[in-house]
Protein backbone atom coordinates (compact mmCIF):
# COMPACT_ATOMS: atom_id res chain seq x y z
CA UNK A 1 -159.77 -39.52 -121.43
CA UNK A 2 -157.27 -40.25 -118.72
CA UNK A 3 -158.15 -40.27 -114.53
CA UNK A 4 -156.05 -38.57 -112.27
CA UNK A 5 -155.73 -41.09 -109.05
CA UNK A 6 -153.13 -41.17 -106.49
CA UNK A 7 -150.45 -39.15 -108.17
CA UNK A 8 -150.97 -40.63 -110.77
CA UNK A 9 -152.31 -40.55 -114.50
CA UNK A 10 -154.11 -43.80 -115.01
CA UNK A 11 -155.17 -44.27 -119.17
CA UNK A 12 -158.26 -44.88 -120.82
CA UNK A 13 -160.26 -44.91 -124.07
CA UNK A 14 -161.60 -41.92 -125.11
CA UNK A 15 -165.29 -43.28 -123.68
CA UNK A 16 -163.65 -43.45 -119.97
CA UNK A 17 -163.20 -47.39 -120.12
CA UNK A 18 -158.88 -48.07 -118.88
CA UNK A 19 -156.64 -48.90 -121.23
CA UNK A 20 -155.47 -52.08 -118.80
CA UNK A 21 -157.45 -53.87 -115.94
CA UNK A 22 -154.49 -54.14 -113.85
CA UNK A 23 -154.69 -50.43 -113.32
CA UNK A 24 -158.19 -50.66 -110.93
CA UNK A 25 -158.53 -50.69 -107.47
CA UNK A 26 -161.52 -50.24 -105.43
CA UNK A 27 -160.34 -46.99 -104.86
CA UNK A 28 -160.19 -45.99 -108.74
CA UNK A 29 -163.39 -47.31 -109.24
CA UNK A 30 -164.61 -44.57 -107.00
CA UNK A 31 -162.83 -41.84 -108.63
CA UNK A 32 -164.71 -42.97 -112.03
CA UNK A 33 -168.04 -43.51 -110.39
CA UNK A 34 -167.97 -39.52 -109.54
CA UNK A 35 -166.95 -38.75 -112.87
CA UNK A 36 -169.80 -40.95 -113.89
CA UNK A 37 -171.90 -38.95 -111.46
CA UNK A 38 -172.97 -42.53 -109.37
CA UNK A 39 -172.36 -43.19 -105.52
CA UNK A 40 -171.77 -46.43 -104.79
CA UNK A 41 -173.51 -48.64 -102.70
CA UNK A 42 -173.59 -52.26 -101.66
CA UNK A 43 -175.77 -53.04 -104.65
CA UNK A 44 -173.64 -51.12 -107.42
CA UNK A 45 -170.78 -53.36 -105.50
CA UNK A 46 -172.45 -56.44 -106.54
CA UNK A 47 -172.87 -55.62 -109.99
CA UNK A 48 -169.27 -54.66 -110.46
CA UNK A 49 -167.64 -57.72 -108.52
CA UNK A 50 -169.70 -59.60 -110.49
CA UNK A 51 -168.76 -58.24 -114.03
CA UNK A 52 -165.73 -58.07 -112.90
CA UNK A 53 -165.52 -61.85 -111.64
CA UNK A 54 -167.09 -62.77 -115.43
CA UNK A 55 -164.29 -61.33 -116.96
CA UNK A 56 -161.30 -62.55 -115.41
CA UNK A 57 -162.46 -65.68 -114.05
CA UNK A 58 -164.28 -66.58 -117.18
CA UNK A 59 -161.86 -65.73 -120.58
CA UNK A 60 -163.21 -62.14 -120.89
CA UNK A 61 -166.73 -63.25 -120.76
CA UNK A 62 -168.90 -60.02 -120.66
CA UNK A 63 -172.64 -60.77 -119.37
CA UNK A 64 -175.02 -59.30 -121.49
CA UNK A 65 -178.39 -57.33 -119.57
CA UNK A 66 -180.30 -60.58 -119.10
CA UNK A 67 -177.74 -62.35 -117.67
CA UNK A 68 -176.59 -59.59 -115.26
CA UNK A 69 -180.54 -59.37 -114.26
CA UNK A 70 -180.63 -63.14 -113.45
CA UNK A 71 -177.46 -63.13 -111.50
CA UNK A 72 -178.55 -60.18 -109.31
CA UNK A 73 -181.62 -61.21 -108.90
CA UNK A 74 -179.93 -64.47 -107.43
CA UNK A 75 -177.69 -62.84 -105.51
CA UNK A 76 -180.11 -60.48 -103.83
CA UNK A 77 -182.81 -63.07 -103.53
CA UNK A 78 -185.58 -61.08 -106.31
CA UNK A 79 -186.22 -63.59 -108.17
CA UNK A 80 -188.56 -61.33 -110.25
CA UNK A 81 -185.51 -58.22 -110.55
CA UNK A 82 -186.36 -56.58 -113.66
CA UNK A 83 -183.70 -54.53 -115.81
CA UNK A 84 -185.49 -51.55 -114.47
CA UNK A 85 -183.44 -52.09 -110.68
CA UNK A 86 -180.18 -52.39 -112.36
CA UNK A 87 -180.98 -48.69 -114.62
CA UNK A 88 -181.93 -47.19 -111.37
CA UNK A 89 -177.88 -48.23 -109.92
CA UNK A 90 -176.07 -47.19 -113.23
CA UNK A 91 -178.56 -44.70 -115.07
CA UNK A 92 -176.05 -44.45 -118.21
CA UNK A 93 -176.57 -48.17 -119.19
CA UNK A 94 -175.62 -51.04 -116.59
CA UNK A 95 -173.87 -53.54 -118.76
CA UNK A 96 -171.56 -50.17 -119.62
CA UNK A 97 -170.94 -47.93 -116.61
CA UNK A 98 -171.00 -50.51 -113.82
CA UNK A 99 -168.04 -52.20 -116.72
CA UNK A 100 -166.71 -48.90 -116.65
CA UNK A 101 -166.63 -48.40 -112.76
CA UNK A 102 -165.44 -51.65 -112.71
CA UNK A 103 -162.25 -51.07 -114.83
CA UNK A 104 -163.01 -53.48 -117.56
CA UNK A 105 -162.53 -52.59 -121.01
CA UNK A 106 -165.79 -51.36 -123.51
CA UNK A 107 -167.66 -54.27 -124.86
CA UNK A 108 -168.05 -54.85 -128.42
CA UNK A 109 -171.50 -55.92 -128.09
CA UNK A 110 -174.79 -53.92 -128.93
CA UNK A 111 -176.18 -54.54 -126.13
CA UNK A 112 -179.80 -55.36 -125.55
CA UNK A 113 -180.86 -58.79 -125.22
């Protein structure tokens, strides 16, 4: 599955995730949130700068659920957030679409916690 973006053809995996992080821009990220059927808001923002900070500040760390949870929950002050807020933002599994919007590649992990 490729995106179409500027004039141009920008790769990715066949499960939407781009072949190289260097290709997203804030821009991309909201030609694959429409593809992904999400509109973005300062909350889906957050999630993605922060998975997004994880991974390139941090050796290609990928947060797993409870981690992302915490650090939202910090970030927006809830300290009781449950996973629940974060499904309601990225429907499709919020570890894995808000990585996807966020132009990182698929993670390896099964998820959960």
């Amino acid at each position: 599955m490729n995106y179409k973006f500027d004039g141009n053809t920008i790769e990715a995996n066949d499960n939407g995730f781009l072949n190289n992080v260097d290709d997203w821009s804030e821009q991309l990220a909201e030609v694959i949130a429409a593809a992904e059927d999400v509109q973005l808001t300062e909350r889906h923002w957050d999630v993605i700068n922060y998975l997004r900070d994880e991974y390139i500040n941090n050796a290609g760390h990928q947060p797993n659920m409870r981690k992302i949870v915490k650090a939202m929950g910090d970030a927006w002050g809830d300290k009781k957030l449950e996973a629940k807020a974060l499904y309601d933002l990225f429907p499709l599994n919020p570890d894995k679409q808000a990585s996807k919007i966020g132009g990182l590649p698929d993670t390896k992990r099964k998820g959960g916690y």
